[in-house]
Protein backbone atom coordinates (compact mmCIF):
# COMPACT_ATOMS: atom_id res chain seq x y z
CA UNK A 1 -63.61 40.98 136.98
CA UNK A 2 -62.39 42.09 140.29
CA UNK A 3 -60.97 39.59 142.69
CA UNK A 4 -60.83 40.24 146.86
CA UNK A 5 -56.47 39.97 146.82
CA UNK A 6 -57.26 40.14 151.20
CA UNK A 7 -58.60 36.65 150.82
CA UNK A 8 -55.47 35.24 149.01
CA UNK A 9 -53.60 35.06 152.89
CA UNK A 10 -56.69 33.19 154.21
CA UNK A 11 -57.73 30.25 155.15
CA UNK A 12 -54.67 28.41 153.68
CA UNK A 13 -55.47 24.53 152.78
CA UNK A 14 -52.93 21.46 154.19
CA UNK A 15 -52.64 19.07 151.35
CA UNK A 16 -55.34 16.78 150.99
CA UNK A 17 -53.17 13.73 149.21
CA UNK A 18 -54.77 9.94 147.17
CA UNK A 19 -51.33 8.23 149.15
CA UNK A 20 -49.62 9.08 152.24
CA UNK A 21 -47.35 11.74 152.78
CA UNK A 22 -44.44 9.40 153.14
CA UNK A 23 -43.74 5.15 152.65
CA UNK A 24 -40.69 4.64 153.47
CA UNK A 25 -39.22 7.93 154.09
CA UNK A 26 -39.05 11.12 152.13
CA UNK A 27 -35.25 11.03 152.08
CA UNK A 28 -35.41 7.42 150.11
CA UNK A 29 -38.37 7.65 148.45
CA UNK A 30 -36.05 11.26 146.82
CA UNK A 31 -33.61 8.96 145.64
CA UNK A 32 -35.93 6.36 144.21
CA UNK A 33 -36.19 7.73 140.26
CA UNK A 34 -32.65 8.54 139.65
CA UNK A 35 -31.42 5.44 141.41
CA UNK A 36 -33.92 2.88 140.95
CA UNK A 37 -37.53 3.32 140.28
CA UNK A 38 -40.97 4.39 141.56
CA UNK A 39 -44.71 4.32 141.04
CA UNK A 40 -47.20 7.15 142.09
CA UNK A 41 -50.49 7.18 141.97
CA UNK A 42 -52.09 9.79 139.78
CA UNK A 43 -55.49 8.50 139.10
CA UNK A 44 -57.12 11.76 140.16
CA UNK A 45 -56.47 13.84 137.63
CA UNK A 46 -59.77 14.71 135.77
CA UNK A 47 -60.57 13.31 132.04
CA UNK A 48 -61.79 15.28 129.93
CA UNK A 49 -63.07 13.95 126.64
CA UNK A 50 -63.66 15.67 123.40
CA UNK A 51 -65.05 13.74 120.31
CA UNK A 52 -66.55 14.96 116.82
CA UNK A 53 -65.66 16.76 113.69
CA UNK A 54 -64.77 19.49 115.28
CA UNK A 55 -62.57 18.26 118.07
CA UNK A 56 -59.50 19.49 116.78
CA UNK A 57 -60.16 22.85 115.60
CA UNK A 58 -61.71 23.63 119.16
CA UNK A 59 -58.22 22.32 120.63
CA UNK A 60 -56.49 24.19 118.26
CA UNK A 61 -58.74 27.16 118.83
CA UNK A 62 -57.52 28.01 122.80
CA UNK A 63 -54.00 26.01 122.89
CA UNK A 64 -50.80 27.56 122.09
CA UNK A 65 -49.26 24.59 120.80
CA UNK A 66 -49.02 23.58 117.05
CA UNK A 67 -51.38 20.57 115.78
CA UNK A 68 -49.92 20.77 112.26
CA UNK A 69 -48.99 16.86 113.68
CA UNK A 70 -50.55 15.18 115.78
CA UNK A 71 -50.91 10.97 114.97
CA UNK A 72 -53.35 9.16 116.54
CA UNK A 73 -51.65 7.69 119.85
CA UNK A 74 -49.62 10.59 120.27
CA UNK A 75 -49.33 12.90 123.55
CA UNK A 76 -49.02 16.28 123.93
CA UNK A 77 -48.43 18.65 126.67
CA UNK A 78 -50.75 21.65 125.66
CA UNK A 79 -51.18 25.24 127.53
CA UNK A 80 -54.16 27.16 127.36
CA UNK A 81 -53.96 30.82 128.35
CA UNK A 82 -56.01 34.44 128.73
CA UNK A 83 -56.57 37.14 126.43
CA UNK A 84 -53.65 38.55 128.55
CA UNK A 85 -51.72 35.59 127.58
CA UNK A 86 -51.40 34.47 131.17
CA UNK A 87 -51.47 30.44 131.94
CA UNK A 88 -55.05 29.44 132.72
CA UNK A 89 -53.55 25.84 132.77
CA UNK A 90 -52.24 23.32 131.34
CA UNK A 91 -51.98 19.82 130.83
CA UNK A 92 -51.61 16.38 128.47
CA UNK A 93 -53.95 15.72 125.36
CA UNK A 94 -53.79 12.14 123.90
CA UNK A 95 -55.62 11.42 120.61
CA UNK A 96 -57.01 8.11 120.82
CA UNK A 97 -58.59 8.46 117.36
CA UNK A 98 -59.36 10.95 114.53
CA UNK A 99 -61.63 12.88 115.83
CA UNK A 100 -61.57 11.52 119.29
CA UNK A 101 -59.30 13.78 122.15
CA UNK A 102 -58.70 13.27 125.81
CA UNK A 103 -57.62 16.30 128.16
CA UNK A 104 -55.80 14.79 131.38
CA UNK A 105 -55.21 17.59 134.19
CA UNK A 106 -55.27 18.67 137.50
CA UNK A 107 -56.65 22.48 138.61
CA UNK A 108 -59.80 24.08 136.93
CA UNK A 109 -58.48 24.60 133.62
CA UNK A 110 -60.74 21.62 132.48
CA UNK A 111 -64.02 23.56 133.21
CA UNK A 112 -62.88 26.29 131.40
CA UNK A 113 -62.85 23.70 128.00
CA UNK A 114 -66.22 23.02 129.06
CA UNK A 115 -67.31 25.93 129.52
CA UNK A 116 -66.06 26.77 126.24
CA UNK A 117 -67.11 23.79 124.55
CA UNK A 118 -70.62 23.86 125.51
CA UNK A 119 -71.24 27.28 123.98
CA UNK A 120 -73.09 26.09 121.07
CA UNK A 121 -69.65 27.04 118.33
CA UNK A 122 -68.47 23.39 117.85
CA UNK A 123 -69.28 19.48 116.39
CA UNK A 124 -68.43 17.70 118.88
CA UNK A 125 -69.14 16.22 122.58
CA UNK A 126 -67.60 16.86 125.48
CA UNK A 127 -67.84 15.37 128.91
CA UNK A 128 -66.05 15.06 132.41
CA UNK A 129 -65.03 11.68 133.48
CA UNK A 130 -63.62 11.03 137.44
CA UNK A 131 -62.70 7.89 138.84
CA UNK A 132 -63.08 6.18 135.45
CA UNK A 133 -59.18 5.45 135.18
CA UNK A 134 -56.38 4.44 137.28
CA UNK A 135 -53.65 6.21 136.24
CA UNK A 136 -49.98 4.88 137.67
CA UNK A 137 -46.43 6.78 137.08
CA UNK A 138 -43.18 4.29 137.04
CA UNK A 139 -40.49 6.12 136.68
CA UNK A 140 -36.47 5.59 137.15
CA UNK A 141 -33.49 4.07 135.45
CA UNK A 142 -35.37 0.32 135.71
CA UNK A 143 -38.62 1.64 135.25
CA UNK A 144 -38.30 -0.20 131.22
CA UNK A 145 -37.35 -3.30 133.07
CA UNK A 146 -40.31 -3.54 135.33
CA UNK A 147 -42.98 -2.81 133.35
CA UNK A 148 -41.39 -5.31 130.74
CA UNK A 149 -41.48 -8.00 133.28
CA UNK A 150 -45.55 -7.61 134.36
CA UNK A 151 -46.54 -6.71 130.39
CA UNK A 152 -44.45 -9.73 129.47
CA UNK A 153 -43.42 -7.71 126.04
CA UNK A 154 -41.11 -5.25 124.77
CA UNK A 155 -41.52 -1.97 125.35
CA UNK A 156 -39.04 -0.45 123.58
CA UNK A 157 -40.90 0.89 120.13
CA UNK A 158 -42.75 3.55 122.68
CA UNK A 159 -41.89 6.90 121.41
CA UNK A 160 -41.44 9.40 124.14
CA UNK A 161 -45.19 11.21 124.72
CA UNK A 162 -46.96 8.76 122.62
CA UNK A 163 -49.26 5.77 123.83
CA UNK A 164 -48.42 1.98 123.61
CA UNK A 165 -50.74 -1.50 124.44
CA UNK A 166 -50.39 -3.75 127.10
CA UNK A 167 -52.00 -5.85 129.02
CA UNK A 168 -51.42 -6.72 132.96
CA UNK A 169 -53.11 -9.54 134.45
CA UNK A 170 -55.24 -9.92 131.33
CA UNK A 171 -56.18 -6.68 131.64
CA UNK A 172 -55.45 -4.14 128.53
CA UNK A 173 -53.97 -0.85 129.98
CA UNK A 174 -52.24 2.27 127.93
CA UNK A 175 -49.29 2.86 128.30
CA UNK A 176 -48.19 6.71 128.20
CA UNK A 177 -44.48 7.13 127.46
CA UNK A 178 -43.79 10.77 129.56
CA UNK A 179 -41.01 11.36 132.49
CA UNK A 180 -42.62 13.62 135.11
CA UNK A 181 -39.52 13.30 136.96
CA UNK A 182 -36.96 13.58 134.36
CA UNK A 183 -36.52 10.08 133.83
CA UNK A 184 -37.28 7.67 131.71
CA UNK A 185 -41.16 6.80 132.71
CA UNK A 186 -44.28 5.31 131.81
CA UNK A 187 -48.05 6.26 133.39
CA UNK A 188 -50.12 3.20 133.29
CA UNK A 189 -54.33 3.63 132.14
CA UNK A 190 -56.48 1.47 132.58
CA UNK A 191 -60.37 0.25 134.23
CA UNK A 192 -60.00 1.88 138.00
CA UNK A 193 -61.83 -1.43 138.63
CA UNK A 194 -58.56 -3.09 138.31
CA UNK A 195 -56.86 -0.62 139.54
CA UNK A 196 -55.64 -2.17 142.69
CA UNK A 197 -55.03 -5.62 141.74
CA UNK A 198 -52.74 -4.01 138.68
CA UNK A 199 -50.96 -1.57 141.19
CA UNK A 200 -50.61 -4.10 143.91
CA UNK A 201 -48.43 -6.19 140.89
CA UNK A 202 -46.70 -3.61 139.81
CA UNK A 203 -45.44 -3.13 143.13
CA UNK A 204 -44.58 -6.80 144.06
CA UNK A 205 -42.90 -7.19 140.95
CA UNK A 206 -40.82 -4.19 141.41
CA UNK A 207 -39.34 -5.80 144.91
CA UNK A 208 -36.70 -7.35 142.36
CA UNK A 209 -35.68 -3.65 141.06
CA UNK A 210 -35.99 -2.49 144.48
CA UNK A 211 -39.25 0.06 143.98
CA UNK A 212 -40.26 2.79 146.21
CA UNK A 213 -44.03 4.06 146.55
CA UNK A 214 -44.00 8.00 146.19
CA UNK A 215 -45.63 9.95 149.39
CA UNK A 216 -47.51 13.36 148.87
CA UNK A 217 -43.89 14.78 150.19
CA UNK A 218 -41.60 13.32 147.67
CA UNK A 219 -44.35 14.00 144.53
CA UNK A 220 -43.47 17.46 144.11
CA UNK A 221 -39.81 17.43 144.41
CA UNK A 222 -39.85 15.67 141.37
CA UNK A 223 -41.58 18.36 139.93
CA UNK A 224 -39.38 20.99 141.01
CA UNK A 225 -36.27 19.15 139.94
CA UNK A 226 -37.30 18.47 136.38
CA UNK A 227 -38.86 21.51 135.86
CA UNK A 228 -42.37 20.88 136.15
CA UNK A 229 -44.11 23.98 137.15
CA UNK A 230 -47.39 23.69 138.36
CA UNK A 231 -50.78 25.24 138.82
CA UNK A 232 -51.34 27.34 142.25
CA UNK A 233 -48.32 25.69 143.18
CA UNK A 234 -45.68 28.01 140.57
CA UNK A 235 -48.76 30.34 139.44
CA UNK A 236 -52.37 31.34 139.99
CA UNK A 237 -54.81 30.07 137.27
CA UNK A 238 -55.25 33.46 135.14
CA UNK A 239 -59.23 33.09 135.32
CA UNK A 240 -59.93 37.07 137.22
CA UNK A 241 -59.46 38.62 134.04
CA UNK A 242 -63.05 40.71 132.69
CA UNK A 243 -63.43 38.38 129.22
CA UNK A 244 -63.78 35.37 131.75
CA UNK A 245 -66.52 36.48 133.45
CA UNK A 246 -69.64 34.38 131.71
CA UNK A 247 -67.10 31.66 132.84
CA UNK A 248 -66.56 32.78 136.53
CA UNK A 249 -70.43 33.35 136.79
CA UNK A 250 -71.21 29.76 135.41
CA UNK A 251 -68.66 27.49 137.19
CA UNK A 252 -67.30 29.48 140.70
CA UNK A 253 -70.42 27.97 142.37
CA UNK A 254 -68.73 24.50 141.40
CA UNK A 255 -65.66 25.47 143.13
CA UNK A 256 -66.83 27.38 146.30
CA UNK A 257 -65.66 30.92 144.29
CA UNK A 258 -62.37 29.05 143.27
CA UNK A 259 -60.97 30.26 146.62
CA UNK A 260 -59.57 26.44 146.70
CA UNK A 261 -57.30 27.64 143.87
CA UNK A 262 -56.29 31.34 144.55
CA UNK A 263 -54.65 31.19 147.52
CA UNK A 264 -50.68 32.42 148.55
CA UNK A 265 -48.10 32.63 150.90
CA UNK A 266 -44.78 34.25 151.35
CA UNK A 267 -42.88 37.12 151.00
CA UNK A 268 -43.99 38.27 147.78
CA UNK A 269 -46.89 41.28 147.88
CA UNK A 270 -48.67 42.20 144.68
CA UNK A 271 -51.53 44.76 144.67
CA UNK A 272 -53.68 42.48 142.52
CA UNK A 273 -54.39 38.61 142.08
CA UNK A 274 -53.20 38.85 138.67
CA UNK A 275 -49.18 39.79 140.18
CA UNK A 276 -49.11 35.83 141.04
CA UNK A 277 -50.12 34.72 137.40
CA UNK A 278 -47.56 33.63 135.09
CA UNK A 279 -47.41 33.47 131.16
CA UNK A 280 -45.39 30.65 129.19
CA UNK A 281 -42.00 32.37 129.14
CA UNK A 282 -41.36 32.73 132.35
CA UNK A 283 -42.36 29.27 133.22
CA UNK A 284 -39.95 28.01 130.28
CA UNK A 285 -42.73 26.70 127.71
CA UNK A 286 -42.17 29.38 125.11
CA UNK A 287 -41.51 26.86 122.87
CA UNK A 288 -44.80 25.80 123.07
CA UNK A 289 -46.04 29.07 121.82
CA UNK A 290 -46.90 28.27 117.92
CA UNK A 291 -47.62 31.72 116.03
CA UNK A 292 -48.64 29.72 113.17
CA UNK A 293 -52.46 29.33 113.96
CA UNK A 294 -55.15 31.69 115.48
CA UNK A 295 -56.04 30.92 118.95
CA UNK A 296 -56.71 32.84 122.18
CA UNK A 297 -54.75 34.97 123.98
CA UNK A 298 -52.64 35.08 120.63
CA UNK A 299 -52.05 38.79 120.01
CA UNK A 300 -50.47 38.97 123.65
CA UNK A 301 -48.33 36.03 123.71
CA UNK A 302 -47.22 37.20 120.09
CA UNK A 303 -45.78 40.24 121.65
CA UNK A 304 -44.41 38.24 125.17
CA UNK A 305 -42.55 35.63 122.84
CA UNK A 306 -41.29 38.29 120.83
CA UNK A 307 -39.48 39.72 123.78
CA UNK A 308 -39.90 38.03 127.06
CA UNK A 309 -39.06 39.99 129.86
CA UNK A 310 -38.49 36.90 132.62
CA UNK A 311 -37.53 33.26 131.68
CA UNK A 312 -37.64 30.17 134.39
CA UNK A 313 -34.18 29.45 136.26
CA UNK A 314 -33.76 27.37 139.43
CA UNK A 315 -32.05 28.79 142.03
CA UNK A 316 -29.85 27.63 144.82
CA UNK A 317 -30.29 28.66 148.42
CA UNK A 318 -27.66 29.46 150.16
CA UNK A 319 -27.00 26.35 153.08
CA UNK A 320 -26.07 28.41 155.77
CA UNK A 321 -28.16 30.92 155.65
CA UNK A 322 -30.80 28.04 155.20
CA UNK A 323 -29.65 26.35 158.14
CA UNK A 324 -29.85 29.92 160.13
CA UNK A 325 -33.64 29.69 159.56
CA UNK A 326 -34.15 26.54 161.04
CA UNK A 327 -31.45 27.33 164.16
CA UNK A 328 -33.52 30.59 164.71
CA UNK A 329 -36.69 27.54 166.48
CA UNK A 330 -33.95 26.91 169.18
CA UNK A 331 -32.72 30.40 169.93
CA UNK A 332 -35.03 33.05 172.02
CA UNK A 333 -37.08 35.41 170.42
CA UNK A 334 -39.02 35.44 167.58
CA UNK A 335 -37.73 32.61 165.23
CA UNK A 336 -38.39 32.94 161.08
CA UNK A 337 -40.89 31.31 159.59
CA UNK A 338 -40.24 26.80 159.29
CA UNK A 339 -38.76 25.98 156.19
CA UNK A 340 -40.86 22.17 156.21
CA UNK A 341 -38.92 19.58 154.57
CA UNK A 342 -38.50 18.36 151.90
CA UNK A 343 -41.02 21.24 150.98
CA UNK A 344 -43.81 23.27 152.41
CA UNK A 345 -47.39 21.41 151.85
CA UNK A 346 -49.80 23.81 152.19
CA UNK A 347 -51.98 24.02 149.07
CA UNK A 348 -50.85 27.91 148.09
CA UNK A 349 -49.01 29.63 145.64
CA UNK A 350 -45.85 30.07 147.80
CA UNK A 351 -43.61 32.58 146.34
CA UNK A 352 -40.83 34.35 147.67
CA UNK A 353 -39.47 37.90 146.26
CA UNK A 354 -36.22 37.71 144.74
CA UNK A 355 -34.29 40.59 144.93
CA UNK A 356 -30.95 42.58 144.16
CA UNK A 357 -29.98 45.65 145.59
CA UNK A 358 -33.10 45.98 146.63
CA UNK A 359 -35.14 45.78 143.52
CA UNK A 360 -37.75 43.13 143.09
CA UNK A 361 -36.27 40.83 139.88
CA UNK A 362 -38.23 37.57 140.46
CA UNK A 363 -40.51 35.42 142.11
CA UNK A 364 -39.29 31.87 143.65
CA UNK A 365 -41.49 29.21 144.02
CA UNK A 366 -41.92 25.50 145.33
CA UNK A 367 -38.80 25.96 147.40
CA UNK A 368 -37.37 22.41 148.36
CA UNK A 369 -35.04 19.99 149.75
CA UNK A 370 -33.46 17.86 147.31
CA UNK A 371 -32.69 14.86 149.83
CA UNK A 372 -30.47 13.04 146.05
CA UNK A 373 -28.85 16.93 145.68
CA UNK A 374 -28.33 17.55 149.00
CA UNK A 375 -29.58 21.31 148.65
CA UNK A 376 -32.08 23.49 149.28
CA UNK A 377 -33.60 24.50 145.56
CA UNK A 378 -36.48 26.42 144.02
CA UNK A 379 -38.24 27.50 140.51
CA UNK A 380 -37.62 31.01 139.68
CA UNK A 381 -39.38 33.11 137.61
CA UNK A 382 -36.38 35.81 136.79
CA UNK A 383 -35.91 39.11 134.72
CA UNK A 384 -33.54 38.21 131.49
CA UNK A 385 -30.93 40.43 132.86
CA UNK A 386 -30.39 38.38 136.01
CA UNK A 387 -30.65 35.25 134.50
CA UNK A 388 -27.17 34.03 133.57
CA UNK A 389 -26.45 30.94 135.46
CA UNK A 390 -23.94 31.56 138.58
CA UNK A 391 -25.14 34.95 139.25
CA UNK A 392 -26.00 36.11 142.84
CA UNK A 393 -29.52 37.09 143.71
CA UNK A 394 -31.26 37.14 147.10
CA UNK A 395 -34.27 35.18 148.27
CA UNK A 396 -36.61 36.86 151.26
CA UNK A 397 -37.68 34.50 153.37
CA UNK A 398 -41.13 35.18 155.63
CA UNK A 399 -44.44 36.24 154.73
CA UNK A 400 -45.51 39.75 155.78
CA UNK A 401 -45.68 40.59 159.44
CA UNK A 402 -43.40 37.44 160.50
CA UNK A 403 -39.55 38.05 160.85
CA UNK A 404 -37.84 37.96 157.71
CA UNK A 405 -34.44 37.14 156.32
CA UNK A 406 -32.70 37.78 153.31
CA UNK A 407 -31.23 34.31 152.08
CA UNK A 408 -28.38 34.51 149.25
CA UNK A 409 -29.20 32.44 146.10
CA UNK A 410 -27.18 31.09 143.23
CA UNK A 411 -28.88 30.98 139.53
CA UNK A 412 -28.77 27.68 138.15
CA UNK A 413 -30.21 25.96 134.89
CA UNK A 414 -33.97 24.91 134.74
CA UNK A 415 -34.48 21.80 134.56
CA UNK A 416 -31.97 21.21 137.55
CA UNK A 417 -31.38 17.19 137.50
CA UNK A 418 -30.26 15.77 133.53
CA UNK A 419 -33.36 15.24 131.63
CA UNK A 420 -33.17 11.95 130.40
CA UNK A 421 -36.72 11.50 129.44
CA UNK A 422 -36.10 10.84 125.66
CA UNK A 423 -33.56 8.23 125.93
CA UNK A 424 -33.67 5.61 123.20
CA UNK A 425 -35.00 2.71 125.14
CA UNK A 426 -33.18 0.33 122.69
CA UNK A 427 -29.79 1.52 124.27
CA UNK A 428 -30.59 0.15 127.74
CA UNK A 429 -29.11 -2.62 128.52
CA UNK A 430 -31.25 -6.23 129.55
């Protein structure tokens, strides 16, 4: 299926956000999860919910990821991809029972499962829940400590990506061990009745461990630091291809022709949509990629894994020529393009050619300010032979037709901050 690429430039979309862009301030609420701790509000991320016999073979039939184990109340973060073995989407999938499955996500890759599901091959139901859940992230060094104190329990047994019990004000919530931002973290699920009562707690109680609410500025940084890529934001949803079509014909009336979710911006030119996809390599989730199983897109992720030509790196912008950029708005004629801080907000698959000597060797995406890092950093998409952290590399900066410069760039590891999401809670201290 053919896809118009001239409409990718058009019509970009701010960011619509659930919280404000900013509580405090972007530059504190930045240094709230390494320092302290934080709660965001996630709640509207779609359920999905898949129950019956066959619940598990159809999840097993279009993820990449191994369900060899999977115990009930355990998490995983699953990837579903096209015959071309590029990301559709992605995702967490918590088994609340035997044959009982829920898909949290954000981006269409949801309606693709349905679409799927619902073509007669399965056992099971399926069905789309919104506003059903509240769903809360507290995240930071006294995250454990807080959500202790309003559960009134320990917490500590809580594997990393599996679910625990609580209740909050009588009211019994999951409790999702994850670390969006590279710390240890929890997401809270419960009624969205009580949703506001239990977030207004949270919050009070956190005064004591001196909590920060997280603005639609902040929330990404902490997905660029950890190494979070994310759908339109790092890649396009890989949904053009021609053995999606029954799906594009049944659900692009449901998103306005998905031109909400294939939409770019900077430097980077590709002749067709499918230039900005992405496949799990070179987002770093090859080790997702389980060979073990049949399941879609198989036969050309078999050959990707087998020898990737571009892993994920983060690289580091260059401060002066950074600052140049935004010096260039006080100085006559035509200035480059803003570099908005912490990080630009429009809802589009900014990317940014990478190059060396002239030769296109990557893409760089959700470019940011790191307010606790003090630098300007971004994901990078990179061939293997650039790749080895502390080469140089060079970022273009300005979308076609605006005034361009070439920024210099340092490779750096992906994730960028220390991932201390698995840290044995029963080491930290009272």
């Amino acid at each position: 299926m053919d896809y118009d690429i001239r409409k990718l430039r058009e019509n970009l979309v701010l960011t619509r956000s659930w919280e404000p862009m900013e509580f405090t301030s972007w530059q504190d609420e930045n240094l709230s999860w390494k320092e302290d701790c934080d709660i965001g509000d996630w709640s509207q991320m779609v359920e999905y919910r898949v129950s019956g016999p066959d619940a598990l073979r159809f999840f097993s039939d279009f993820a990449v990821n191994n369900f060899e184990h999977f115990a009930l109340g355990q998490a995983k973060h699953v990837i579903f991809c096209s015959q071309e073995g590029y990301v559709i989407g992605e995702g967490i999938l918590i088994r609340f029972g035997g044959d009982d499955f829920e898909f949290q996500s954000g981006g269409p890759v949801w309606s693709w499962l349905d679409y799927n599901c619902k073509r007669g091959r399965y056992s099971l139901t399926c069905a789309e829940k919104r506003d059903c859940k509240f769903k809360y992230q507290v995240s930071g060094p006294k995250s454990l400590h807080l959500l202790e104190r309003v559960t009134g329990q320990s917490l500590r047994d809580i594997q990393f990506m599996h679910v625990g019990k609580a209740s909050i004000l009588g009211v019994e919530v999951d409790l999702l061990r994850q670390g969006m931002s590279g710390e240890v973290g929890f997401e809270i699920q419960g009624p969205k009745a009580f949703g506001e009562q239990i977030y207004r707690h949270i919050y009070e109680q956190g005064q004591a461990f001196h909590i920060r609410r997280i603005g639609a500025k902040t929330a990404m940084v902490k997905h660029m630091e950890a190494a979070f890529p994310t759908v339109v934001h790092d890649y396009l949803p890989a949904l053009t291809g021609a053995a999606e079509q029954g799906y594009w014909d049944a659900y692009s009336g449901r998103f306005n022709g998905f031109e909400r979710f294939f939409k770019v911006s900077g430097s980077f030119e590709g002749q067709t949509v499918s230039d900005w996809y992405r496949n799990p390599c070179e987002l770093g989730w090859s080790n997702r990629i389980n060979l073990r199983h049949d399941f879609y897109g198989k036969e050309a992720l078999a050959r990707i894994k087998a020898q990737p030509s571009r892993k994920l790196v983060t690289l580091v912008w260059n401060p002066e020529d950074v600052a140049d950029v935004a010096a260039s708005m006080f100085r006559d004629g035509q200035p480059y393009d803003q570099m908005e801080l912490p990080r630009t907000q429009w809802y589009s698959n900014h990317a940014d050619k990478v190059v060396d000597g002239g030769q296109v060797i990557g893409i760089a995406t959700n470019r940011c300010f790191s307010y606790y890092f003090r630098k300007t950093i971004s994901h990078c998409s990179i061939d293997t032979a650039y790749a080895e952290v502390g080469r140089e590399v060079s970022v273009v900066w300005g979308d076609p037709g605006s005034r361009q410069k070439v920024i210099r760039a340092t490779v750096a590891p992906s994730p960028f901050k220390t991932d201390n999401r698995y840290a044995d809670l029963n080491t930290i201290g009272d």
